[in-house]
N, C-alpha and C. Protein backbone atom coordinates (compact mmCIF):
# COMPACT_ATOMS: atom_id res chain seq x y z
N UNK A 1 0.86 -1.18 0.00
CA UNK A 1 0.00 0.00 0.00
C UNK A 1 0.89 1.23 0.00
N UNK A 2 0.34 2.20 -0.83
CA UNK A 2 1.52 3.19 -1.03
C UNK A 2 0.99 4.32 -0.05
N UNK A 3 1.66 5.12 -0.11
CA UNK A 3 1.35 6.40 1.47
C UNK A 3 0.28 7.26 0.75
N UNK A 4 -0.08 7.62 -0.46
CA UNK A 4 -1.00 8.21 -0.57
C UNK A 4 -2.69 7.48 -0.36
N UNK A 5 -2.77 6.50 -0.69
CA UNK A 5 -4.21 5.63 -0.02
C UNK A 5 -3.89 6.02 1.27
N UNK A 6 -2.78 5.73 1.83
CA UNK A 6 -2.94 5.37 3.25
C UNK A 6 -3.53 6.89 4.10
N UNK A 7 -2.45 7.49 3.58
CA UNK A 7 -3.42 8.92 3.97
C UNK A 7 -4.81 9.72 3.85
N UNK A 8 -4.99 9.30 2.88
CA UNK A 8 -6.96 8.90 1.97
C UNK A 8 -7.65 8.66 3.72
N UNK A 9 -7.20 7.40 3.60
CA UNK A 9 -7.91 6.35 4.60
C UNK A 9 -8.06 6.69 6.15
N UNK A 10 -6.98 7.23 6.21
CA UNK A 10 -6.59 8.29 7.74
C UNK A 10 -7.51 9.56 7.65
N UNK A 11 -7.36 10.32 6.67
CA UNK A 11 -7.80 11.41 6.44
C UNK A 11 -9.27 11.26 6.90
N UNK A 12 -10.13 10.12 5.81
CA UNK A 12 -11.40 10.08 6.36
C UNK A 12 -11.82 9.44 7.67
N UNK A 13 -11.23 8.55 8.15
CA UNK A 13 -11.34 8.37 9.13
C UNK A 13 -11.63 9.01 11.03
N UNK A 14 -10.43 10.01 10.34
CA UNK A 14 -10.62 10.89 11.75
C UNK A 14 -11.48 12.37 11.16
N UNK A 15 -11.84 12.46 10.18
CA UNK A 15 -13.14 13.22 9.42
C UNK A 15 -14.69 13.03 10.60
N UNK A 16 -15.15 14.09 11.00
CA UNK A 16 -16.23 14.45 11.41
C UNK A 16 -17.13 13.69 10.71
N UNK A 17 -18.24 13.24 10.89
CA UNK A 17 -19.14 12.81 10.15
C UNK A 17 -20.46 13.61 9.38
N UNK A 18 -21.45 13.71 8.72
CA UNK A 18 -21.87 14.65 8.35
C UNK A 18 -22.87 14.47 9.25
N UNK A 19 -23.51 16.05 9.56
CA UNK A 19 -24.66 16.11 10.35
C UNK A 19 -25.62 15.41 10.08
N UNK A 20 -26.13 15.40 8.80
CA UNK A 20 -27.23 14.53 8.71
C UNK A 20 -27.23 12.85 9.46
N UNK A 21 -26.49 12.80 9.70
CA UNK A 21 -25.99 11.22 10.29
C UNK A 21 -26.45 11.18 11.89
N UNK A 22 -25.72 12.62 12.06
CA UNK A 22 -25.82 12.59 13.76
C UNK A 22 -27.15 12.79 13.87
N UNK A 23 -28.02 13.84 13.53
CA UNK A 23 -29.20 13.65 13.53
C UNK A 23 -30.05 13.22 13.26
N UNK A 24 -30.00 12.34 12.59
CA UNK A 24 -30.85 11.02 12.40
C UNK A 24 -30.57 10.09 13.14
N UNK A 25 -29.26 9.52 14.02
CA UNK A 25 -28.99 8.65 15.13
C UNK A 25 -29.93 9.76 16.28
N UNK A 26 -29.81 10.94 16.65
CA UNK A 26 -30.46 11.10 17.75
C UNK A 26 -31.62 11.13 17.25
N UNK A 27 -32.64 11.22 16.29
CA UNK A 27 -33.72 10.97 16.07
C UNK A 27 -34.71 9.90 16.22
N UNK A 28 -33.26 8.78 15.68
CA UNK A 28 -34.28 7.43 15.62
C UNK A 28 -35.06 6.96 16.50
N UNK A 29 -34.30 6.88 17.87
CA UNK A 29 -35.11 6.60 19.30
C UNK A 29 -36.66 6.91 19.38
N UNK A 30 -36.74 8.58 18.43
CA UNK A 30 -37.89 8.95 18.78
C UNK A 30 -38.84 8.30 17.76
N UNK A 31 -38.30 8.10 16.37
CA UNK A 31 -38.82 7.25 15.29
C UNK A 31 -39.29 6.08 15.66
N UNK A 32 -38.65 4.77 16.56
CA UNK A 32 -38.91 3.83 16.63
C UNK A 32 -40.28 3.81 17.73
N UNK A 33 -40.21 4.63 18.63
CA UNK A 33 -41.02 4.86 19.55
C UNK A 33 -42.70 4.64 18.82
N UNK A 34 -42.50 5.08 17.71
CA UNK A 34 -43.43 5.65 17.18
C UNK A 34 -43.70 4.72 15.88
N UNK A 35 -42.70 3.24 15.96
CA UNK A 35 -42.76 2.79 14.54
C UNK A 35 -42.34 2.54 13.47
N UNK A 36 -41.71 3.88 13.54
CA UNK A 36 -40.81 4.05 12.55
C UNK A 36 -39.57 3.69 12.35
N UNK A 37 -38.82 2.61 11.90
CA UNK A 37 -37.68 2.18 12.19
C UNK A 37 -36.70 2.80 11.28
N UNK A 38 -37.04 3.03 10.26
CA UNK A 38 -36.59 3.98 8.89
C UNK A 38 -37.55 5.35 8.87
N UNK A 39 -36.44 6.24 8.13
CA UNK A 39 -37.53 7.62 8.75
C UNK A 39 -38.17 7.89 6.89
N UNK A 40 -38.08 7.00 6.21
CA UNK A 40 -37.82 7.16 4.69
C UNK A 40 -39.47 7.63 4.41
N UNK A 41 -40.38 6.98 5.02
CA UNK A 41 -42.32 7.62 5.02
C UNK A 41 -42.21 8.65 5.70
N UNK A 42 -41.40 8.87 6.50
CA UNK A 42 -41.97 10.31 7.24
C UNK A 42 -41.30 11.64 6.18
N UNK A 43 -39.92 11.37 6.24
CA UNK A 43 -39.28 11.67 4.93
C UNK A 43 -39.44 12.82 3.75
N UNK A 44 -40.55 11.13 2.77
CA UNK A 44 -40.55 11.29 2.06
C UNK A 44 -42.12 11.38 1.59
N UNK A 45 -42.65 11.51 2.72
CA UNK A 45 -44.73 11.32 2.48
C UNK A 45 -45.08 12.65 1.62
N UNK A 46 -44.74 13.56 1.45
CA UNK A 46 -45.11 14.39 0.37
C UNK A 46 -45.05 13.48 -1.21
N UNK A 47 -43.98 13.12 -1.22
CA UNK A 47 -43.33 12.25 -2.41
C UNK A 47 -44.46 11.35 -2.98
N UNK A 48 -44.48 10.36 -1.72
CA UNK A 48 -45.46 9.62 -1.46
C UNK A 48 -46.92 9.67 -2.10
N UNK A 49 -47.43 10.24 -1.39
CA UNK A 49 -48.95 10.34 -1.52
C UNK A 49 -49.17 11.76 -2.68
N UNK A 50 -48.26 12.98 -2.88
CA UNK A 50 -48.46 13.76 -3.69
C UNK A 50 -48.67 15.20 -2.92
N UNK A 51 -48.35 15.80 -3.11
CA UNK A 51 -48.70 17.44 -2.32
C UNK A 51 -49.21 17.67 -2.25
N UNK A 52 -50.69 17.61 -2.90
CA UNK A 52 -51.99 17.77 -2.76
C UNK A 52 -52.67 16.98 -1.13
N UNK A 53 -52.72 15.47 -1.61
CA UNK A 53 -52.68 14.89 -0.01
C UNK A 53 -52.02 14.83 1.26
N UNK A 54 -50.59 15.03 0.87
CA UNK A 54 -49.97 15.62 2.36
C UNK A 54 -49.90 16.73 2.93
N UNK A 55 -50.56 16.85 2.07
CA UNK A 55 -51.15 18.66 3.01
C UNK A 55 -52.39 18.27 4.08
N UNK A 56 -52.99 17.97 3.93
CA UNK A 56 -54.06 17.06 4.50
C UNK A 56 -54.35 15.98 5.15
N UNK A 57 -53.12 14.98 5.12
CA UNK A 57 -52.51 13.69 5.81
C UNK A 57 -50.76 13.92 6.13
N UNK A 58 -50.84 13.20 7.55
CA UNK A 58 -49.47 13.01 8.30
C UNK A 58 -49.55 11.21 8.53
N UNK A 59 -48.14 10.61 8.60
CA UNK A 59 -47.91 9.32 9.01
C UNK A 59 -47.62 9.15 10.50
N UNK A 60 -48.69 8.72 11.19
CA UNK A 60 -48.33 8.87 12.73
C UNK A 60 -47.59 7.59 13.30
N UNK A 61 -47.92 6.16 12.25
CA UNK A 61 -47.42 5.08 13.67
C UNK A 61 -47.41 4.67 12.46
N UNK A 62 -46.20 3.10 12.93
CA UNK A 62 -46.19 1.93 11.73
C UNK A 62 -46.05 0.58 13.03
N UNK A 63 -46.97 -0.08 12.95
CA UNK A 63 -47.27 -1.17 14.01
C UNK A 63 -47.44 -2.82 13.04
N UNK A 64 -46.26 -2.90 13.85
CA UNK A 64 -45.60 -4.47 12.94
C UNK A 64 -46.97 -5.52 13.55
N UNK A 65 -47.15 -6.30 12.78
CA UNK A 65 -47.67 -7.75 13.63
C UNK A 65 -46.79 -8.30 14.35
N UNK A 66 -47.09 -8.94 15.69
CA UNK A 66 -46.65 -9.89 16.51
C UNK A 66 -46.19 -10.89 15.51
N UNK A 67 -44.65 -11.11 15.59
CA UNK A 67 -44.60 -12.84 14.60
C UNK A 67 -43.68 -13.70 15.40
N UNK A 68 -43.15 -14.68 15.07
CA UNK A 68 -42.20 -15.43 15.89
C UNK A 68 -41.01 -15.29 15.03
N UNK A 69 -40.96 -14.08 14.46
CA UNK A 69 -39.28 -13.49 14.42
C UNK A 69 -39.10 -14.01 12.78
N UNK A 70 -39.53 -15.04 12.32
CA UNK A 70 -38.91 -15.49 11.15
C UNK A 70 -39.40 -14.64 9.75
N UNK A 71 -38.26 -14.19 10.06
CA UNK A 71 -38.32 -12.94 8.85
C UNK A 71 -37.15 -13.45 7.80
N UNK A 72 -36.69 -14.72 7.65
CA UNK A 72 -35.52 -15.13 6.90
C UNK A 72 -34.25 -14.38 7.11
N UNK A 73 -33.90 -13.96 8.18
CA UNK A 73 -32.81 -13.69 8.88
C UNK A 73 -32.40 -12.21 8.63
N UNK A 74 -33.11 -11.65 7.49
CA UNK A 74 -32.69 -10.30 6.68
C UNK A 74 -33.73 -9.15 7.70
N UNK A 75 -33.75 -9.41 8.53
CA UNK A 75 -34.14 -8.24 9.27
C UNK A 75 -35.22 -7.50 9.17
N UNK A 76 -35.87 -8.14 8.20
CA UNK A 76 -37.42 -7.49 7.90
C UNK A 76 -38.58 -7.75 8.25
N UNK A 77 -39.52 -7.03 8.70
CA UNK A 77 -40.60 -7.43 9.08
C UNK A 77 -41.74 -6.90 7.85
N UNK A 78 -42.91 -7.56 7.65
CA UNK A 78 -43.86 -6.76 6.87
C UNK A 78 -45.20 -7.34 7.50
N UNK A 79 -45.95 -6.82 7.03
CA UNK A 79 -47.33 -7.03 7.18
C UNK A 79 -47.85 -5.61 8.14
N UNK A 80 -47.34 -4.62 8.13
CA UNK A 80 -47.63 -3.40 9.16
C UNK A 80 -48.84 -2.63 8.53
N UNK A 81 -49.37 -2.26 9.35
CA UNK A 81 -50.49 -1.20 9.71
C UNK A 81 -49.74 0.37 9.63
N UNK A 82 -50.11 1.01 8.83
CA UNK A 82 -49.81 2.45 8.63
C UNK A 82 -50.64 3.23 9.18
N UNK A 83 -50.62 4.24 10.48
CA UNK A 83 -51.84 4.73 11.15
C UNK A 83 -51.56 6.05 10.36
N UNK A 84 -52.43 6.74 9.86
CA UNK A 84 -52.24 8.18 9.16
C UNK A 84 -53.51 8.93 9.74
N UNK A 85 -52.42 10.30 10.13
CA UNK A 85 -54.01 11.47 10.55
C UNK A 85 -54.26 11.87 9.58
N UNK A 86 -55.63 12.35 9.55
CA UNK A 86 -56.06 12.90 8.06
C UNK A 86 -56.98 14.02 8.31
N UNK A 87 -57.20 14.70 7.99
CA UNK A 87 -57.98 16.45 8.54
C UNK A 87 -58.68 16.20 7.00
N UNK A 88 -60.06 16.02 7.22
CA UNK A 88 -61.30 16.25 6.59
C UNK A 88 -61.69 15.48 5.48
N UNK A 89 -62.46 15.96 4.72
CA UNK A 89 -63.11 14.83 3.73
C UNK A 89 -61.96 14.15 3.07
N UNK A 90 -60.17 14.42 3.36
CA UNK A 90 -59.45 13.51 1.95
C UNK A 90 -59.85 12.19 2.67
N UNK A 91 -59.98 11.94 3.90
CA UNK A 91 -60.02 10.28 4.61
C UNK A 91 -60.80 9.61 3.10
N UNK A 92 -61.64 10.42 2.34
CA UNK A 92 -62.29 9.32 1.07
C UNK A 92 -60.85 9.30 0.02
N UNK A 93 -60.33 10.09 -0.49
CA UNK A 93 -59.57 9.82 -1.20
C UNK A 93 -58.40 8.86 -1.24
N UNK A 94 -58.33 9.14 0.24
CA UNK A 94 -56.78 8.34 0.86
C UNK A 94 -57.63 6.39 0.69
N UNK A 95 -58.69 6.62 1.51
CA UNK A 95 -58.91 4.82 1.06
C UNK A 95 -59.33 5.11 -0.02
N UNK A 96 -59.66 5.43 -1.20
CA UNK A 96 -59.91 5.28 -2.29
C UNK A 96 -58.61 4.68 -3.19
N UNK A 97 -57.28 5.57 -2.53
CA UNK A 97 -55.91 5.31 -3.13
C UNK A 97 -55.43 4.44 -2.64
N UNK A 98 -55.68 4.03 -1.61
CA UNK A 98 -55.00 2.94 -0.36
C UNK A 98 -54.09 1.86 -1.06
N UNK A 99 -54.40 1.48 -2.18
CA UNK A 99 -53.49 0.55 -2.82
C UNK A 99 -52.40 1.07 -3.26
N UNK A 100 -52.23 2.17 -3.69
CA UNK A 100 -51.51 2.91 -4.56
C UNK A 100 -50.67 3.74 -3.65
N UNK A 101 -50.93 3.91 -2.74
CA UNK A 101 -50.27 4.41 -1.76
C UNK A 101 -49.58 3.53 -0.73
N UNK A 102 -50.09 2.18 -0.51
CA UNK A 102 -49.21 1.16 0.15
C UNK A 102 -48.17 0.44 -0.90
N UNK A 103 -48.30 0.50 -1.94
CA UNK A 103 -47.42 0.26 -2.96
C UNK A 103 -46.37 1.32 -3.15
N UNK A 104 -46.29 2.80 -2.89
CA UNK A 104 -45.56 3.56 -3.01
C UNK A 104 -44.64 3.56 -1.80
N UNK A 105 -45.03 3.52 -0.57
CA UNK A 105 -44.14 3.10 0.33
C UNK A 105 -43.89 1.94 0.79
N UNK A 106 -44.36 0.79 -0.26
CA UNK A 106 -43.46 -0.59 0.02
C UNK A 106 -42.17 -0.10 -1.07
N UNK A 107 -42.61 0.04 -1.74
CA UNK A 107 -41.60 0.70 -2.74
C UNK A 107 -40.07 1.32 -2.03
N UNK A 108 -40.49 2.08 -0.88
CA UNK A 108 -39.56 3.12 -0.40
C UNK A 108 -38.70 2.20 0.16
N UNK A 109 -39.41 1.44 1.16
CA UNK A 109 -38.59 0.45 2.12
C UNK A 109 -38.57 -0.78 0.96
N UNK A 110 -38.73 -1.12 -0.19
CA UNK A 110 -37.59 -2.11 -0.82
C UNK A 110 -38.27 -3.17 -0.51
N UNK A 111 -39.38 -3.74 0.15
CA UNK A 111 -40.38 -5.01 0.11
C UNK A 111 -40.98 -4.39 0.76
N UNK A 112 -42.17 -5.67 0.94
CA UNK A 112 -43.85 -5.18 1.35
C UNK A 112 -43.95 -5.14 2.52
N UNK A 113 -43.47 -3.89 3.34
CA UNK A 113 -43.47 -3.51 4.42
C UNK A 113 -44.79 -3.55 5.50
N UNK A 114 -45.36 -2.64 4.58
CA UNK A 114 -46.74 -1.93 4.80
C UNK A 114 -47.93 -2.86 4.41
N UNK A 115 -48.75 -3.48 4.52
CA UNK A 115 -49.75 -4.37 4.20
C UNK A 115 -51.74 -3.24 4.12
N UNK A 116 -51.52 -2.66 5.32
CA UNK A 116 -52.92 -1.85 5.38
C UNK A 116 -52.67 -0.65 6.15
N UNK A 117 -53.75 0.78 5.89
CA UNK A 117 -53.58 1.83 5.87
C UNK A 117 -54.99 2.24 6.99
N UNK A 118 -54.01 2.45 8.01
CA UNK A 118 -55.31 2.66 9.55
C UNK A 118 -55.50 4.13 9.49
N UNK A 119 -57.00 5.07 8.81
CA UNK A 119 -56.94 6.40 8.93
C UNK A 119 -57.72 6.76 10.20
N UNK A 120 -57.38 7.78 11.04
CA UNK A 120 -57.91 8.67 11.93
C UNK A 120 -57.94 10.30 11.54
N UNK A 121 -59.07 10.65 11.47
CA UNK A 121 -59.31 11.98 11.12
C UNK A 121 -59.52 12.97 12.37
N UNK A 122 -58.62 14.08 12.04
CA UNK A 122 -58.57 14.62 13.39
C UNK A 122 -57.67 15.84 12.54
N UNK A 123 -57.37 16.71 13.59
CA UNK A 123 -57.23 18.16 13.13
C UNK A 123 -55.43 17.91 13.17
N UNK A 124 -54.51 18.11 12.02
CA UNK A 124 -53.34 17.48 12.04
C UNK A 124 -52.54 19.21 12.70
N UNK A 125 -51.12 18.56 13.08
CA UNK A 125 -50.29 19.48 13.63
C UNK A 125 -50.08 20.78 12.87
N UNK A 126 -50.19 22.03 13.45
CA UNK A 126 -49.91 23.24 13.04
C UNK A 126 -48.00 23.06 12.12
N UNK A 127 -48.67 23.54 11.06
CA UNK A 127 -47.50 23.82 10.38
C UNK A 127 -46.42 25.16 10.65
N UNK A 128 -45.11 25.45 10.97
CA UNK A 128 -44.62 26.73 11.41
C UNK A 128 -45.15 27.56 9.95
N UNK A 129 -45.68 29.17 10.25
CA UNK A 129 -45.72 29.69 9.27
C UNK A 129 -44.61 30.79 9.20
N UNK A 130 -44.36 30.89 8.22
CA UNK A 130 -43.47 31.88 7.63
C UNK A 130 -43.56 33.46 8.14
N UNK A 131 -42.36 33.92 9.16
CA UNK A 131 -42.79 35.09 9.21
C UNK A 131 -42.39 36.30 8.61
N UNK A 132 -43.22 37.41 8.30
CA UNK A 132 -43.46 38.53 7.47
C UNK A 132 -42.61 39.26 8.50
N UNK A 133 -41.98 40.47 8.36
CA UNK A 133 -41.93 41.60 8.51
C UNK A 133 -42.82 42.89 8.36
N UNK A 134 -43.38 43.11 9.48
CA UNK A 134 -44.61 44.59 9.27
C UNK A 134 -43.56 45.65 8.72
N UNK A 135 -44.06 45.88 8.05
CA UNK A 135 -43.14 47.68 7.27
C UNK A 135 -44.22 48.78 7.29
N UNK A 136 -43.85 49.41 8.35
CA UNK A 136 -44.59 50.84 8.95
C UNK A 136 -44.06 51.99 7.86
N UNK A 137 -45.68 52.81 8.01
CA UNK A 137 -45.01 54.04 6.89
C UNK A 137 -43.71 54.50 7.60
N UNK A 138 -43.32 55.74 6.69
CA UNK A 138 -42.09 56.31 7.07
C UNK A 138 -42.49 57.52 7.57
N UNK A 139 -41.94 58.10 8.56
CA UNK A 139 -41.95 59.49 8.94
C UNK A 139 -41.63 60.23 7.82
N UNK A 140 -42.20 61.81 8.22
CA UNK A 140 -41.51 62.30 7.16
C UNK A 140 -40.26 62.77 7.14
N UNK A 141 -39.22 63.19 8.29
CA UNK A 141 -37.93 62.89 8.46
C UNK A 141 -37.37 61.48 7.74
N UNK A 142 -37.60 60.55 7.93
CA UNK A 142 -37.21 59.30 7.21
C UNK A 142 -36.98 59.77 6.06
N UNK A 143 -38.70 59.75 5.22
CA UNK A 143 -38.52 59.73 3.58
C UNK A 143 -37.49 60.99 3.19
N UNK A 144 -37.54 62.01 3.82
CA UNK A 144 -37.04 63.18 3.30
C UNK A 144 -34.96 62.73 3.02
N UNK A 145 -34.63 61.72 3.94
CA UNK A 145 -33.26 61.33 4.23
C UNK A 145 -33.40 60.39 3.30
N UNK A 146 -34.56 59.74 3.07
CA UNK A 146 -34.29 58.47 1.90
C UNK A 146 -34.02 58.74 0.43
N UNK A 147 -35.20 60.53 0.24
CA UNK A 147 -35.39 60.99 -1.28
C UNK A 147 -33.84 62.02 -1.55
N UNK A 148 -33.32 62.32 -0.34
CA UNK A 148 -31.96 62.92 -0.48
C UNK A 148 -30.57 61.66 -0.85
N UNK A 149 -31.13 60.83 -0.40
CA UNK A 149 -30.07 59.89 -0.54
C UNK A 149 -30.41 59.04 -2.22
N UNK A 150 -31.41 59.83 -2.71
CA UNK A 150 -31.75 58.96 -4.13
C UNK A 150 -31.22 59.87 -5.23
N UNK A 151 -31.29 61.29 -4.88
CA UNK A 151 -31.19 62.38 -6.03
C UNK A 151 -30.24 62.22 -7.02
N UNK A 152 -29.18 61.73 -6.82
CA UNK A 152 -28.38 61.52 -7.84
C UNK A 152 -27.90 60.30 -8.56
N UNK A 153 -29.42 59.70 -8.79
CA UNK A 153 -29.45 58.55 -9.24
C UNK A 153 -30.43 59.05 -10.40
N UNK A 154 -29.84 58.43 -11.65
CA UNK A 154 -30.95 59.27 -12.85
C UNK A 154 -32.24 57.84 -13.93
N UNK A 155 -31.50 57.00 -13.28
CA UNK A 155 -32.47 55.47 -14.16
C UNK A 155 -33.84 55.95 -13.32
N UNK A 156 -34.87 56.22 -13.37
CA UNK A 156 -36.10 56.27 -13.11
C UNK A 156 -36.21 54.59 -12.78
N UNK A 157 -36.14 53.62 -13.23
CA UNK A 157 -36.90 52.39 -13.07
C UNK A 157 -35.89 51.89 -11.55
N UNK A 158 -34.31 52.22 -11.57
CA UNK A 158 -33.34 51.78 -10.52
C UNK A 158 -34.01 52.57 -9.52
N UNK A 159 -34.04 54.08 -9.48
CA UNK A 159 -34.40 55.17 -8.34
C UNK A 159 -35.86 54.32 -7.71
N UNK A 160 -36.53 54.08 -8.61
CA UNK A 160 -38.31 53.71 -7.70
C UNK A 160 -37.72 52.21 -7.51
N UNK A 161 -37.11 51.36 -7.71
CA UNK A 161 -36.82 49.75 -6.69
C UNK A 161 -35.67 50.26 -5.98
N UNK A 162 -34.98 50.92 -5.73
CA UNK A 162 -33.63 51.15 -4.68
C UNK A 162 -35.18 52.18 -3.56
N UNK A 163 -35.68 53.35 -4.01
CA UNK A 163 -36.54 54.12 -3.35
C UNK A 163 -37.86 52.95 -2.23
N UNK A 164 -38.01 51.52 -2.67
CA UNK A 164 -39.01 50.74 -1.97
C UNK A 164 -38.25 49.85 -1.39
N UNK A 165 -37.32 49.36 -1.92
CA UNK A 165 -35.57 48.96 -1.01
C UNK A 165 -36.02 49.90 0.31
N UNK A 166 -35.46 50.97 0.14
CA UNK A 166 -35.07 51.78 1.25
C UNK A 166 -36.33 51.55 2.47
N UNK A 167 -37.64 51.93 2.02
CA UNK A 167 -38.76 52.13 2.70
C UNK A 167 -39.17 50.44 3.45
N UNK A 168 -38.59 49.47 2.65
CA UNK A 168 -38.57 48.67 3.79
C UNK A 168 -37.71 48.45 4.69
N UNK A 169 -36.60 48.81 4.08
CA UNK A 169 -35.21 48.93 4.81
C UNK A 169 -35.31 49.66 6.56
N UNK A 170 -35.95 50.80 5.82
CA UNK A 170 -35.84 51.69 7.11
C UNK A 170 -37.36 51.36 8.10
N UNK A 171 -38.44 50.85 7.15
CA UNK A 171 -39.68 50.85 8.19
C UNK A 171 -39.55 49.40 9.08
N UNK A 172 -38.76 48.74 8.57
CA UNK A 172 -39.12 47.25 8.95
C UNK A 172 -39.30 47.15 10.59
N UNK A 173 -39.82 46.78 11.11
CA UNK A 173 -40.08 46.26 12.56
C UNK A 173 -38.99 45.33 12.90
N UNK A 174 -38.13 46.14 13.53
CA UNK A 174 -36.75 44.76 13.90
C UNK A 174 -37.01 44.11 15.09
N UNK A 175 -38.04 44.38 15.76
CA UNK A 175 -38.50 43.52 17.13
C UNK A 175 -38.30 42.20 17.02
N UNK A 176 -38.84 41.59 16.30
CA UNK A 176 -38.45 40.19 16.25
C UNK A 176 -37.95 39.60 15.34
């Protein structure tokens, strides 16, 4: 082995690992708790079911059957129950798709994981929303320092987007 592999090999070795790694090891605990032994449905359930329905459905539990272990040694279990919340009339669409959708996430996990699709309708978790910045008029001290600071700018179309630049610039609410 020549010293440049060997240094390769060292190099990565004592290499940090990538975050995504670490946080998904401290995650899993909470995944399995819940079912989830792979986080690949929780993931990837937009993917899944389509954006339209996961707006409207979450994957809450994946509950294996009781078996006597013989899964042919490969570590798999299938035949699971998929519990999904569902907020309002899609509960028809979702069993309407139910095949097509347990096929998409046997798909994910690589055999037939998933066997049947348990819905509960109920009001699903608040999504974080995006926050705005309030932009308060300007004093007229403000604008008067904003329209002095524009005058010698002659593009009319640059002066009025640098001029609404400014007015949020300066009104924005920095409180939070």
């Amino acid at each position: 082995m020549n010293g440049i592999t060997g240094n390769r090999v060292a190099s990565r070795r004592f290499s940090l690992p990538p975050i995504g790694a670490r946080v998904l090891a401290v995650a899993r605990s909470a995944f399995v708790k819940r079912g989830f032994q792979e986080a690949h449905v929780l993931a990837h359930w937009p993917e899944i079911v389509g954006q339209g329905l996961a707006e409207f459905s979450a994957p809450e539990k994946l509950v294996f059957p009781r078996s006597s272990g013989d899964d042919g040694g490969k570590g798999r279990r299938s035949g699971a129950t998929l519990t999904i919340r569902v907020d309002g009339p899609v509960a028809v669409e979702i069993r309407h798709l139910e095949p097509q959708i347990i096929e998409r996430i046997n798909s994910y996990y690589g055999y037939g994981a998933v066997a049947r699709l348990k819905l509960i309708q109920g009001p699903l978790p608040q999504k974080p929303r995006p926050r705005f910045r309030r932009i308060r008029p300007l004093r007229p001290e403000e604008r008067a320092v904003l329209v002095q600071g524009l005058e010698k700018i002659e593009e009319p179309a640059l002066k009025e987007a640098l001029e609404r630049l400014g007015e949020r610039v300066i009104g924005a609410d920095r409180r939070r």
